[in-house]
Protein backbone atom coordinates (compact mmCIF):
# COMPACT_ATOMS: atom_id res chain seq x y z
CA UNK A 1 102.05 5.49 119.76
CA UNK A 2 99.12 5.04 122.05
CA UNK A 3 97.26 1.67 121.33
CA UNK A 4 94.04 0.84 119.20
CA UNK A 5 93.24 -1.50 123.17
CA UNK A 6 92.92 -2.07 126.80
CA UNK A 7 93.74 -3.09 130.11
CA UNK A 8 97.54 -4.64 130.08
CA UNK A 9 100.54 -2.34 128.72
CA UNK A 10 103.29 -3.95 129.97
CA UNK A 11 103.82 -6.61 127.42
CA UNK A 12 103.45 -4.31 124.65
CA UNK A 13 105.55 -1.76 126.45
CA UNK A 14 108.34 -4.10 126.55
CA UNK A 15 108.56 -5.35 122.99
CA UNK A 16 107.62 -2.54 121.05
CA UNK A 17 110.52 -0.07 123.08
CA UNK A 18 113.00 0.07 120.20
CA UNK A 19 112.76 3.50 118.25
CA UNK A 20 112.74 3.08 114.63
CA UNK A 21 114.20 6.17 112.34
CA UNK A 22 113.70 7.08 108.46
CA UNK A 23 116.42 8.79 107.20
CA UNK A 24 116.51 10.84 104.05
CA UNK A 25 118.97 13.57 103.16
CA UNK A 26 120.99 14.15 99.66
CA UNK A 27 124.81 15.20 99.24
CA UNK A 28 127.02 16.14 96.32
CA UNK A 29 130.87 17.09 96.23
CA UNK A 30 132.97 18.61 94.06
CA UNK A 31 134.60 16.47 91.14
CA UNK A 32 138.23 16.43 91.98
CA UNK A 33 138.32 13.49 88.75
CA UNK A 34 137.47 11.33 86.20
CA UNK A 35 136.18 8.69 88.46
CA UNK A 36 134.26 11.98 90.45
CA UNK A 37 131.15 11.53 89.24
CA UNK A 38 130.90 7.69 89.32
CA UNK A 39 132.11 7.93 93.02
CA UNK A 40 129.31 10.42 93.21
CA UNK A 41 126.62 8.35 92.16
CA UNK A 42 127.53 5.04 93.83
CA UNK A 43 128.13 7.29 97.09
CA UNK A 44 124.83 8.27 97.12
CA UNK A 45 123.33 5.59 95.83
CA UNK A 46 124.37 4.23 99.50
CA UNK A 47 123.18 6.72 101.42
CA UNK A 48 119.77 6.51 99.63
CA UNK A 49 119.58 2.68 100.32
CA UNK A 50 120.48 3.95 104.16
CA UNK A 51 117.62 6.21 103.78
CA UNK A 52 115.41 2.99 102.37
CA UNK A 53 116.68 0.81 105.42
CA UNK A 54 115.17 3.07 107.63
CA UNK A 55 112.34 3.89 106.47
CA UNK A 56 111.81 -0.46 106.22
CA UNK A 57 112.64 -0.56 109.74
CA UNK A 58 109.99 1.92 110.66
CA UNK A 59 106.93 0.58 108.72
CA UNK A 60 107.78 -3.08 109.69
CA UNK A 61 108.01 -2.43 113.46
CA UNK A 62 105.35 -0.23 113.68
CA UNK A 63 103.24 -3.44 111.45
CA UNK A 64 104.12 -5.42 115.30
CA UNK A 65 103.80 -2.36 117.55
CA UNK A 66 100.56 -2.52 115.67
CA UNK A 67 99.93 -5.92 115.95
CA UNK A 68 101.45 -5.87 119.56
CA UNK A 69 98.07 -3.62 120.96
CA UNK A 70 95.90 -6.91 120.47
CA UNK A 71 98.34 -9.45 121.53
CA UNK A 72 99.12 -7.91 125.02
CA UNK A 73 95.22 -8.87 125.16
CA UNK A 74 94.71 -12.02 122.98
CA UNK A 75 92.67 -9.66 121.11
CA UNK A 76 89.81 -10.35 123.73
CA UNK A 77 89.03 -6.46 124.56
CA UNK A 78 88.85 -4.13 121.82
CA UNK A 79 89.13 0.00 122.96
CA UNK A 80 86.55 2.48 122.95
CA UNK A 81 86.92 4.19 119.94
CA UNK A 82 88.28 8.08 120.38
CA UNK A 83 87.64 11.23 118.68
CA UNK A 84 89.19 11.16 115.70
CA UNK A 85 90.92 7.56 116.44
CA UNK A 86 90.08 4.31 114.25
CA UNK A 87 89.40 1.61 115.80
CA UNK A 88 90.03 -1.98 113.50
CA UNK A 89 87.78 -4.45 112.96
CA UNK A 90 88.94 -7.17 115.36
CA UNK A 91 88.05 -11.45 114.80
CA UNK A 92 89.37 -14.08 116.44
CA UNK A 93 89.18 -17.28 115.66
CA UNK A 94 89.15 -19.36 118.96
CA UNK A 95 88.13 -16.80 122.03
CA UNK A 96 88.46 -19.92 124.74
CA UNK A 97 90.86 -19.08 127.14
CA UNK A 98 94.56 -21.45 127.15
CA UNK A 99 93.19 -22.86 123.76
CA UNK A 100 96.26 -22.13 121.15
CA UNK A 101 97.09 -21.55 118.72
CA UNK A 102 94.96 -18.26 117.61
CA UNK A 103 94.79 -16.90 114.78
CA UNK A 104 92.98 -13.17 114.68
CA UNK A 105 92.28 -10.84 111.72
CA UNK A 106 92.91 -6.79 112.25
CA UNK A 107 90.91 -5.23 109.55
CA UNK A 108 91.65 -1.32 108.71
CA UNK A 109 88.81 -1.20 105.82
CA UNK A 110 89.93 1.65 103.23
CA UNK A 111 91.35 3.95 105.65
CA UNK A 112 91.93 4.12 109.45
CA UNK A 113 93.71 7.14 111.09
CA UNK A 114 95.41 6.64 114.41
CA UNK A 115 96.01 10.04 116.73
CA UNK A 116 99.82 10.72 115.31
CA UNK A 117 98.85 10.89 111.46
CA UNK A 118 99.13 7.25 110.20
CA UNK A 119 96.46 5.82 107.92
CA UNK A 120 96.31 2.38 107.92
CA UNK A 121 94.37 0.34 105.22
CA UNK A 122 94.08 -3.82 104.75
CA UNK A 123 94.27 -6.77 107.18
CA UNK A 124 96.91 -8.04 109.31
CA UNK A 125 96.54 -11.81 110.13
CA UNK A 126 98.31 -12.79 113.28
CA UNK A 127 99.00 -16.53 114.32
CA UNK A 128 100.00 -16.83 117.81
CA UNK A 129 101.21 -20.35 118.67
CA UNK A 130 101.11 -19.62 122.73
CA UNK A 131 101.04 -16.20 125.28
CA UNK A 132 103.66 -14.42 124.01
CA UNK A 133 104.88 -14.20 127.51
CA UNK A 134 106.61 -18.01 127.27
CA UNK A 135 109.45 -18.78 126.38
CA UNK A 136 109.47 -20.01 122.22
CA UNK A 137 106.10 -18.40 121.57
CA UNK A 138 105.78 -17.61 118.40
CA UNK A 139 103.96 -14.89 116.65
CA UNK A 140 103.56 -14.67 112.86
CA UNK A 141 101.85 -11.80 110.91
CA UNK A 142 100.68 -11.77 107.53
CA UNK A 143 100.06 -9.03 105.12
CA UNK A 144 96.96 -8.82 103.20
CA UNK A 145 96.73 -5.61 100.81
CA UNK A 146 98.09 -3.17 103.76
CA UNK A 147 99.77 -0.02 103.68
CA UNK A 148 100.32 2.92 105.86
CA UNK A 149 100.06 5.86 104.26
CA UNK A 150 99.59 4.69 100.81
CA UNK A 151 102.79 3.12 101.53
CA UNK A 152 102.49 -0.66 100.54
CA UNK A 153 104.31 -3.58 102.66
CA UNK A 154 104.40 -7.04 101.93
CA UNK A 155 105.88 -10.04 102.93
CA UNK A 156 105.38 -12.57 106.51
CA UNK A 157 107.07 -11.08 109.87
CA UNK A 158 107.77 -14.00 112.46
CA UNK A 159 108.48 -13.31 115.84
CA UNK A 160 110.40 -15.65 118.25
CA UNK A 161 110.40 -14.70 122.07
CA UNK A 162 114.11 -15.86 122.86
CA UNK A 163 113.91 -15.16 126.61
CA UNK A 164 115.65 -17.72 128.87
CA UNK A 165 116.76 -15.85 131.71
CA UNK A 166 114.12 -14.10 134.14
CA UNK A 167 113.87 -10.57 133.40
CA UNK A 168 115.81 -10.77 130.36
CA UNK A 169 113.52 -9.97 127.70
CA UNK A 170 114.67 -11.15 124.12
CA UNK A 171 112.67 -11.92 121.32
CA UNK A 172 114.01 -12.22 117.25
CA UNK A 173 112.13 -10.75 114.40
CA UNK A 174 112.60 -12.28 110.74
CA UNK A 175 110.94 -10.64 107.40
CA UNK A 176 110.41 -12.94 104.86
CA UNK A 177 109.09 -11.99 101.60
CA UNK A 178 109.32 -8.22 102.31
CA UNK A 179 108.58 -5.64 99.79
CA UNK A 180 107.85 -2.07 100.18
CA UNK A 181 106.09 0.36 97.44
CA UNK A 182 105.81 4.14 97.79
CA UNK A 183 104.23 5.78 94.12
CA UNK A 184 107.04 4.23 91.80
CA UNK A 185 109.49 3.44 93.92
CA UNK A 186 109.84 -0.35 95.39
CA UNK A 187 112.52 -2.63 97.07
CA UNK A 188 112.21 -5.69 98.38
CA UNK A 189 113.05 -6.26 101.85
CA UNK A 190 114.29 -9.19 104.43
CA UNK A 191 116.06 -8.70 107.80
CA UNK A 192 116.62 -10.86 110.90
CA UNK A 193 117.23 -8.92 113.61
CA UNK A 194 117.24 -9.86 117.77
CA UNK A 195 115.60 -7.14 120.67
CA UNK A 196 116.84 -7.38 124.32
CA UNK A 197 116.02 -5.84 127.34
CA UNK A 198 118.87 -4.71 129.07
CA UNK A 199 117.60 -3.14 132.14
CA UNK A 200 114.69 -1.62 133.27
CA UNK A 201 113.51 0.61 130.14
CA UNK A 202 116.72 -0.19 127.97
CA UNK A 203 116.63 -2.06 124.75
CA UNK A 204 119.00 -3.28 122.48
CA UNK A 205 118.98 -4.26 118.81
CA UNK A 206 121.36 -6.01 116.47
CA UNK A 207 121.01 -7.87 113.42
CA UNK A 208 120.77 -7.73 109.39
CA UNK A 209 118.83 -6.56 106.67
CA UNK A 210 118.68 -6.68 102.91
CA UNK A 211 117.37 -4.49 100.39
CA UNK A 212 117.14 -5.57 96.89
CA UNK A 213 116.30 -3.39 93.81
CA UNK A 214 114.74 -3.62 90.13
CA UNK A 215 118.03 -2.46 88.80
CA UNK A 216 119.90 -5.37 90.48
CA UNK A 217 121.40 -3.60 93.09
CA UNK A 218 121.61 -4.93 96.58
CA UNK A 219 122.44 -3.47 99.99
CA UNK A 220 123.05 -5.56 102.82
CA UNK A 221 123.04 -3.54 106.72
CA UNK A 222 124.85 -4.79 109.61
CA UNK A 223 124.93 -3.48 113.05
CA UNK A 224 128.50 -3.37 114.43
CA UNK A 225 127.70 -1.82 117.44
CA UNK A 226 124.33 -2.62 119.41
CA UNK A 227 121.90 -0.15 119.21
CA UNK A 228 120.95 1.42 122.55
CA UNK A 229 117.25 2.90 123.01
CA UNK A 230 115.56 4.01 126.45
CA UNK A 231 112.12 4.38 127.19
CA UNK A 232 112.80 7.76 128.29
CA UNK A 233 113.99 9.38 125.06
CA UNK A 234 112.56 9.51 121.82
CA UNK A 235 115.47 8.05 119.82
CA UNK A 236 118.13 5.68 119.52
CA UNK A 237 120.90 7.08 121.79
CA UNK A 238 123.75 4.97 120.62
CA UNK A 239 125.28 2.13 118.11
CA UNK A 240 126.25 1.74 114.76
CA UNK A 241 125.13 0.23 111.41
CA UNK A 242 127.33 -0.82 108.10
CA UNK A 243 125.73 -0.26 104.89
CA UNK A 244 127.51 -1.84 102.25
CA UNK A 245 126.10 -2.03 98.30
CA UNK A 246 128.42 -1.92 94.99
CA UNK A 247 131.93 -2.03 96.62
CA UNK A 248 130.80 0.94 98.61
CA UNK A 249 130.31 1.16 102.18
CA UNK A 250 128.56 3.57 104.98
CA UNK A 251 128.70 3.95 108.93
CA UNK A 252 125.39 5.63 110.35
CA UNK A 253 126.28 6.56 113.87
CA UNK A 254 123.66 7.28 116.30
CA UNK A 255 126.02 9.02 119.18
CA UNK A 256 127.91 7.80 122.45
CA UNK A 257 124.62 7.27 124.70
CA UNK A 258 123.31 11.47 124.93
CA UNK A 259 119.53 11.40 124.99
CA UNK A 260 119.04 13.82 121.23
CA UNK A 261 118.17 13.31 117.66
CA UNK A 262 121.53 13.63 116.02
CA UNK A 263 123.04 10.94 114.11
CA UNK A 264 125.61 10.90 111.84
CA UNK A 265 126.36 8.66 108.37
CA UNK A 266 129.85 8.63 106.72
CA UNK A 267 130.27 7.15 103.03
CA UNK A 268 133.71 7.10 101.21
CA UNK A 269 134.76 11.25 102.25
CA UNK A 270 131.52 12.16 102.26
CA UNK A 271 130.29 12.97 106.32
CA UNK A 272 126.36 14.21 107.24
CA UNK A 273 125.17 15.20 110.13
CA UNK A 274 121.38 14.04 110.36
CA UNK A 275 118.21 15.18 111.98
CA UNK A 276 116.35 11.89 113.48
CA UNK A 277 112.22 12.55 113.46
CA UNK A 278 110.35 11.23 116.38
């Protein structure tokens, strides 16, 4: 995603390299028994909440890849607006420089298209404590009526940058309060999850989530194997993820470290190959 600002990439470049997925795909098998079509339903009930967890992970990190474009600046140098690029409203609070914390408001108005399709609407207030550079910065964004493509997220995302050895980039990411609303459907949504830079353009990520639904249901994620993600390719290369919700649980594999957008998700006998989008 190419950002709403100017001058200095490399911050942003660096905390915003972890590819985020949505995953949706349906299954049935034949009923071999009595207990068929309840294994059916709870089977697929899993892989739905799989397809939920990604589609979280993708709207929350792209709220702080979002977010990231006017950090990596303080916010101090907004971009010239492009054709057919939005540019947000930008205010900051305290604009004198090594005075912290800041606090600064990104306002999308009603609707603000970016060059790859995504209509933002609403306000993001972000609290930064220090340059998110140092070591225990914090960064804390807060949601104020905003959605991405009529899609509606809620809830407080607080960032920690973890780093303590030079060149190893780390930082944790916690939602609190998370809830996401497409037309009828809605789950609520909480993960705490930890980013590291491995090498020069390698990231990995590992962590938890939770979904929880009207109907009482609740899916909890896990990654069992870090996931892997380059610079240089387009989507997570390797790692694994449990998905486990009503006795029943799923592996999504994303592949042995081959630069493609195959991944894989296994629950109970049921095994689909998957099509990862950019």
């Amino acid at each position: 995603m190419r950002s709403y600002f100017s001058t200095n990439r490399v911050l942003a470049a660096a905390i915003l390299g972890i590819a985020v997925i949505t995953l949706f795909f349906a299954c049935k098998k034949d009923n071999n028994g009595d207990d068929a079509p309840v294994i059916d339903e709870q089977d697929n009930i899993t892989i739905a909440a799989a397809a939920h967890e990604g589609a979280s992970d993708a709207l929350y990190n792209d709220l702080f890849e979002t977010a990231a474009g006017v950090i990596a600046t303080e916010g101090l140098e907004a971009r010239t607006s492009e054709t057919g690029i939005c540019v947000p409203s930008i205010m900051i609070d305290n604009v004198a420089p090594n005075v912290w914390p800041k606090t600064i408001k990104i306002d999308f108005g009603t609707a603000c298209a970016d060059n790859h399709g995504r209509v933002r609407s609403g306000i993001l207030w972000v609290k930064l404590s220090s340059p998110l550079t140092q070591q225990n910065a914090k960064v804390v964004i807060r949601l104020d009526n905003y959605k991405v493509n009529d899609i509606k997220i809620e809830g407080i995302d607080s960032i920690t940058n973890l780093s303590g050895t030079a060149g190893k980039f780390k930082y944790s990411t916690v939602i609190t309060g998370g809830k996401v609303t497409r037309d009828t459907i809605s789950w609520n949504y909480s993960c705490d999850k930890t980013i590291t830079r491995e090498e020069a353009g390698v990231y990995s990520v590992e962590g938890t989530a939770t979904l929880s639904y009207p109907n009482g249901n609740v899916a909890k994620v896990t990654t069992i194997a870090p996931l892997i993600k380059s610079l240089s390719c387009a989507w997570i290369e390797k790692g694994q993820a449990k998905i486990e919700l009503n006795n029943r649980t799923g592996i999504i594999d994303y592949g042995n470290g081959v630069c493609d957008s195959l991944a894989s998700i296994t629950v109970g006998d049921k095994h689909k190959e998957i099509k990862l989008p950019r």
